[in-house]
Protein backbone atom coordinates (compact mmCIF):
# COMPACT_ATOMS: atom_id res chain seq x y z
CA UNK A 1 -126.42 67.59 113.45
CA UNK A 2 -124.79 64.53 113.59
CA UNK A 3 -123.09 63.20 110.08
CA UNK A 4 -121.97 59.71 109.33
CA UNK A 5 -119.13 58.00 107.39
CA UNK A 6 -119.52 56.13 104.27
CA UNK A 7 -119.21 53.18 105.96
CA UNK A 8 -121.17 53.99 109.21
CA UNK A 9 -123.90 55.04 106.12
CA UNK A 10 -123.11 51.68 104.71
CA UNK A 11 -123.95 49.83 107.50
CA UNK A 12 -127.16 51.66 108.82
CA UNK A 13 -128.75 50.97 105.30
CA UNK A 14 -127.25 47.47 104.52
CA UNK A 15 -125.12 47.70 101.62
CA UNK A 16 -121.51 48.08 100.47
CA UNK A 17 -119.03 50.92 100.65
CA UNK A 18 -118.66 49.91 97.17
CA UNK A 19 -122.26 50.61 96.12
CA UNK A 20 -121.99 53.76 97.94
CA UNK A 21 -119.67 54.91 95.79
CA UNK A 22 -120.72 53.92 92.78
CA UNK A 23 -124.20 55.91 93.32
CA UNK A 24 -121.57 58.89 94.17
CA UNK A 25 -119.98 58.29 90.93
CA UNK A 26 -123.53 58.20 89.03
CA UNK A 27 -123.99 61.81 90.31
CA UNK A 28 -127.16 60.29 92.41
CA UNK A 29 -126.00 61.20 95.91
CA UNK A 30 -123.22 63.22 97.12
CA UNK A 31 -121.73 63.72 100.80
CA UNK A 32 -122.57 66.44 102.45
CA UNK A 33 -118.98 67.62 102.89
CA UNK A 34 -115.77 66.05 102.85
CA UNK A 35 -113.70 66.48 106.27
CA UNK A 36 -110.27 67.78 106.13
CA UNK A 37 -109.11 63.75 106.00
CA UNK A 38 -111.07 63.07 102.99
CA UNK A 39 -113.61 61.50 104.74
CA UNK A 40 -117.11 61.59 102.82
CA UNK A 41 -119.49 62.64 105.57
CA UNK A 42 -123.41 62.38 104.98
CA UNK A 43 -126.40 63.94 107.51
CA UNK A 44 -129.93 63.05 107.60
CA UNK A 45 -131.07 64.30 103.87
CA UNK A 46 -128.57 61.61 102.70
CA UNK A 47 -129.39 59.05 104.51
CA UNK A 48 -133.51 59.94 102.77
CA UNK A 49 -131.91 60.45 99.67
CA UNK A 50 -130.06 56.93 99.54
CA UNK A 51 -133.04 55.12 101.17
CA UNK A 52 -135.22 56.88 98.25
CA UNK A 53 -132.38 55.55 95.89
CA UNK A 54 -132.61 51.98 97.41
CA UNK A 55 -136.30 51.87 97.39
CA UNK A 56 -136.32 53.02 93.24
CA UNK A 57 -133.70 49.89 92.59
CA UNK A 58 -135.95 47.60 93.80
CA UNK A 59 -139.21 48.84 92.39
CA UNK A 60 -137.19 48.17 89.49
CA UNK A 61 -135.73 51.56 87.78
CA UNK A 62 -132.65 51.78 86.36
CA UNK A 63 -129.73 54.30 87.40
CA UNK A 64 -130.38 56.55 84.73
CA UNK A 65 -133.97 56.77 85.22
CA UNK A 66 -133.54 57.39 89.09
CA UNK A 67 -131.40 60.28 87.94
CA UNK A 68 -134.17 61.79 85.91
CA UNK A 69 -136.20 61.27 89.20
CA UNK A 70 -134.03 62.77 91.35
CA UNK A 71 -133.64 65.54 88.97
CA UNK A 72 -137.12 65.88 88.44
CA UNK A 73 -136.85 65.36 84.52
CA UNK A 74 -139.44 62.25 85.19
CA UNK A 75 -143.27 62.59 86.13
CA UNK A 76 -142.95 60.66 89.50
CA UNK A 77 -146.85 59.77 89.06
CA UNK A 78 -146.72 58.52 85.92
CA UNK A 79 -143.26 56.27 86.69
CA UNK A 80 -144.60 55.08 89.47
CA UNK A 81 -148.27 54.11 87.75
CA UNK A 82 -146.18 51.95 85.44
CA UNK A 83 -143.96 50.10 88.02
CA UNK A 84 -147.25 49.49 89.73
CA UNK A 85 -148.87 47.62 86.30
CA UNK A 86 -145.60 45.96 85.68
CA UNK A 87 -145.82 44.57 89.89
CA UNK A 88 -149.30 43.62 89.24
CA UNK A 89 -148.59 41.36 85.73
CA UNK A 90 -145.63 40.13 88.10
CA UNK A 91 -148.27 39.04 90.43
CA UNK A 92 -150.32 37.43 88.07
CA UNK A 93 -147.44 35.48 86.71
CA UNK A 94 -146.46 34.24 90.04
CA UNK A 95 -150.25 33.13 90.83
CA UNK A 96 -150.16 31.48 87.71
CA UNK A 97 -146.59 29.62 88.50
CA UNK A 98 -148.10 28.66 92.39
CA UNK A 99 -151.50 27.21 90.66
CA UNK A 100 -149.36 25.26 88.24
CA UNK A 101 -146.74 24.01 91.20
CA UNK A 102 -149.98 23.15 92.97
CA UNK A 103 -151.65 21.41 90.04
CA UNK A 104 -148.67 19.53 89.31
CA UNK A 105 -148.31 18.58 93.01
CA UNK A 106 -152.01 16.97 92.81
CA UNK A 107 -151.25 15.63 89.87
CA UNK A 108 -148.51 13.58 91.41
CA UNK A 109 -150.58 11.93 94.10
CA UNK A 110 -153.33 11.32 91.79
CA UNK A 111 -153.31 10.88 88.18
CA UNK A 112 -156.31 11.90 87.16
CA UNK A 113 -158.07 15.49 88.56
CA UNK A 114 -161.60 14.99 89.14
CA UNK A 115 -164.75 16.42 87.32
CA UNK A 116 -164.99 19.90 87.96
CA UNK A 117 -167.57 22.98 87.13
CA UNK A 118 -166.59 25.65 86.18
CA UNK A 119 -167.32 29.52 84.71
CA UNK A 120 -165.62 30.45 81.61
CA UNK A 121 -165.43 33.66 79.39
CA UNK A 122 -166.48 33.94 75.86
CA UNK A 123 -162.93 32.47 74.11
CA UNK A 124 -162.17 32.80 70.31
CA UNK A 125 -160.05 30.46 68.22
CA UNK A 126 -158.78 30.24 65.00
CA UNK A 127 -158.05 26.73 62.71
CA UNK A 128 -154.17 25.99 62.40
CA UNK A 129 -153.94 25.26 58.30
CA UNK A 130 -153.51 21.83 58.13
CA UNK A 131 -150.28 21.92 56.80
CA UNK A 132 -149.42 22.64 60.16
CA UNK A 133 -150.31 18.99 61.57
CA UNK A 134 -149.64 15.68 60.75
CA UNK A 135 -152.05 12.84 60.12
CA UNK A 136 -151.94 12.15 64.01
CA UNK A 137 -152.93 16.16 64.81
CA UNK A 138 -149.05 16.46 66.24
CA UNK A 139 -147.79 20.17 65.66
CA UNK A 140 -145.38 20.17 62.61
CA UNK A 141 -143.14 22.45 65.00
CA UNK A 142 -140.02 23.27 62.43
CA UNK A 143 -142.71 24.18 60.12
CA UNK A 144 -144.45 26.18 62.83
CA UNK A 145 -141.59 27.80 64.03
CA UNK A 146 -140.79 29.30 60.12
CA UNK A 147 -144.30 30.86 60.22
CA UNK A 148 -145.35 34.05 58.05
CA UNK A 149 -148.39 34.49 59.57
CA UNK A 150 -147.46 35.59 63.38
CA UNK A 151 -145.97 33.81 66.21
CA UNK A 152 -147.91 31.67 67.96
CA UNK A 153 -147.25 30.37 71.71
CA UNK A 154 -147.66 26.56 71.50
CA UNK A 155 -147.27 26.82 75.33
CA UNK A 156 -150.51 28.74 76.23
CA UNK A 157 -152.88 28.74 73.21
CA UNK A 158 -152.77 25.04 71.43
CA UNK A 159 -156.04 23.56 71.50
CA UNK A 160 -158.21 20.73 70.09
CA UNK A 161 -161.85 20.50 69.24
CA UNK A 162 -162.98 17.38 68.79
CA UNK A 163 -166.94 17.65 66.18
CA UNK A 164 -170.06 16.66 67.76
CA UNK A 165 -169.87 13.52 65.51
CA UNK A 166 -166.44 12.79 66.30
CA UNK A 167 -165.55 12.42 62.81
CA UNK A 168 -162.84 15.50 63.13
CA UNK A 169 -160.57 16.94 64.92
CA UNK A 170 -159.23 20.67 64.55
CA UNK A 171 -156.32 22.18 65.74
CA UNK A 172 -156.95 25.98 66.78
CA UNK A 173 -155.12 28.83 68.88
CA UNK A 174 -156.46 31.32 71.25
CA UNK A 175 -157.45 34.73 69.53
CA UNK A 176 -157.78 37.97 71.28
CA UNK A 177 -160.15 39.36 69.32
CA UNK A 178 -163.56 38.58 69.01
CA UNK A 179 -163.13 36.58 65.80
CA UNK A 180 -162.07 33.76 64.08
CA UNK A 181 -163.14 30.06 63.20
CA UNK A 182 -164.71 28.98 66.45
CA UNK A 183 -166.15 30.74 69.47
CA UNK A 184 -166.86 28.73 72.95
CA UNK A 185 -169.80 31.33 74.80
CA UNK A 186 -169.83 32.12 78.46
CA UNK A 187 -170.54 30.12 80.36
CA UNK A 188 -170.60 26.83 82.67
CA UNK A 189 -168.74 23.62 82.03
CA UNK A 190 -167.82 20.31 82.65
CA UNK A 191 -163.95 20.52 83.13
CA UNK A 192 -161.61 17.70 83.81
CA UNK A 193 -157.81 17.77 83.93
CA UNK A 194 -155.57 14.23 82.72
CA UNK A 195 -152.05 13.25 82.96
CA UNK A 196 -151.55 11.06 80.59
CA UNK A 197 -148.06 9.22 78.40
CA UNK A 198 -150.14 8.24 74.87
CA UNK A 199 -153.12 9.20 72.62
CA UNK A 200 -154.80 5.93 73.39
CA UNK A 201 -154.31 6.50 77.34
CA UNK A 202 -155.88 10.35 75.98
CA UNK A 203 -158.81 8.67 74.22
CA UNK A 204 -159.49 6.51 77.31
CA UNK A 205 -159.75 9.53 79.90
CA UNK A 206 -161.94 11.31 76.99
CA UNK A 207 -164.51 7.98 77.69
CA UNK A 208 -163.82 7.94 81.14
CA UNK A 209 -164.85 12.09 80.88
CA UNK A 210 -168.25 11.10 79.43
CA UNK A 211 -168.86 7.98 81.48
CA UNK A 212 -168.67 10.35 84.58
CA UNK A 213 -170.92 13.15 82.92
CA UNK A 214 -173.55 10.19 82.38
CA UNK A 215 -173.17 9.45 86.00
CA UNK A 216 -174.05 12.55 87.77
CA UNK A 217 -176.83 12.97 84.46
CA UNK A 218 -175.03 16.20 83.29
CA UNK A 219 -176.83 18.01 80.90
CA UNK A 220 -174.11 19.14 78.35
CA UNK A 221 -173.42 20.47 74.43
CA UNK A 222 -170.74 19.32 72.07
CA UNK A 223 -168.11 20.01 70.77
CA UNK A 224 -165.43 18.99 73.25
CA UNK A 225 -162.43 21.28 73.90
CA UNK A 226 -158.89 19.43 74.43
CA UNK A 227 -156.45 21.97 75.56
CA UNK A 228 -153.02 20.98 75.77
CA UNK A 229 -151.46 22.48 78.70
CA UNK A 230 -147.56 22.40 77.63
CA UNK A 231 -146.85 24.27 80.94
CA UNK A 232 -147.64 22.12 83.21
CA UNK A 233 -146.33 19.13 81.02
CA UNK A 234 -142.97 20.73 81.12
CA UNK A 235 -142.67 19.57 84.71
CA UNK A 236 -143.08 16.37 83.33
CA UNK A 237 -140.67 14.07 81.62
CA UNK A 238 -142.74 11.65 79.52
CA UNK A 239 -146.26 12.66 80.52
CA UNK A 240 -148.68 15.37 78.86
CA UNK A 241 -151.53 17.18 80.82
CA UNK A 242 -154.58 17.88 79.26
CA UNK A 243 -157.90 19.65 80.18
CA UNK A 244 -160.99 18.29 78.62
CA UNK A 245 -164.14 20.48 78.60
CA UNK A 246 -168.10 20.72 77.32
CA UNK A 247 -170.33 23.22 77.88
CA UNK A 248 -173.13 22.64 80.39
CA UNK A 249 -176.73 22.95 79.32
CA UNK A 250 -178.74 25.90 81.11
């Protein structure tokens, strides 16, 4: 059988002397012998061993539990079910990240998104108290921030319903659970995104919105959701971007 040096071990698998070691030291791999120079010397079940090691790291276990592994003190099953739900959340977060990069993009050669359908799941929401908004509807965000009740993440679950008669506006979060203040169903609807600087340049695109349902005769039910999409804003300076939505009639 043919053995290798740390370094010729090094090299075949791309890393350092120096991480070589350190594994040694962590009691996760050891030479198979040591030659009468003091040479570390490593055969074939090392070089599986450190390319199992390797693999672990970036699947994303730590050195301890890669010992517990290796020792078989860890259900390998089990530890590897949960890196794969952790990968797959990863996944979703970076599919989120590329459709806001590519929202923003289009939002930078044109202003406005056009009128879109779209499906929806049944979403729950629950009234901020008012003493959590101002006159104008802005977040009181010190005063949010100091909250009894429960964190809430302005980034994600702010939103706005404006009444059928337009006389008020509420300011709700996202719920998970299937209650709360206001339900929109399943369903189809009208969706439109806006870039926009002011709340008069938001209360034009909210005319614009209905001027365009008028002119393709869409069939529709109020209220109308305003979600504030704080995400995508932050690629922004001085603009906001906002998604306006009504529920198309069957």
């Amino acid at each position: 059988m043919q053995y290798l040096t740390s370094g010729e071990l090094a090299k075949l698998l791309h890393i350092t002397k120096y991480l070589l070691r350190h594994y040694e030291e962590q009691q996760l791999i050891q030479p198979a012998f040591i030659d009468e120079n003091g040479y570390h010397m490593y055969g074939e079940s090392e070089v599986y061993t450190m390319s199992h090691i390797l693999l672990l790291r970036e699947l994303g276990f730590s050195l301890k539990e890669i010992k517990r592994i290796l020792d078989k003190e860890t259900n390998y099953t089990e530890a590897l079910s949960d890196v794969l739900i952790k990968v797959e959340n990863d996944i979703k977060h970076l599919n989120k990240l590329r459709e806001n990069v590519q929202t923003v993009l289009k939002l930078k050669q044109k202003e406005t998104y056009k009128l879109n359908i779209e499906v929806k799941e049944e979403r729950y929401f629950i009234f901020l108290d008012d003493a959590f908004v101002d006159d104008s509807y802005n977040i009181k965000l010190k005063k949010l921030a100091n909250r009894k009740e429960g964190a809430i993440n302005i980034l994600d679950e702010i939103s706005y319903l404006i009444l059928a008669d337009g006389s008020k506006v509420k300011v709700m979060y996202g719920s998970s659970k299937p209650e709360g203040d206001y339900f929109f169903s399943a369903g189809t609807y009208y969706c439109k995104r806006i870039c926009i600087e002011n709340e008069q340049e938001l209360l034009q695109e909210i005319e614009h919105f209905y001027e365009e349902l008028v002119q393709i005769d869409a069939k529709y039910e109020d209220p109308l959701l305003i979600t504030e999409e704080a995400q995508l804003s932050a690629f922004y300076m001085k603009e906001m971007v906002y998604s306006l939505e009504v529920r198309r009639n069957a």
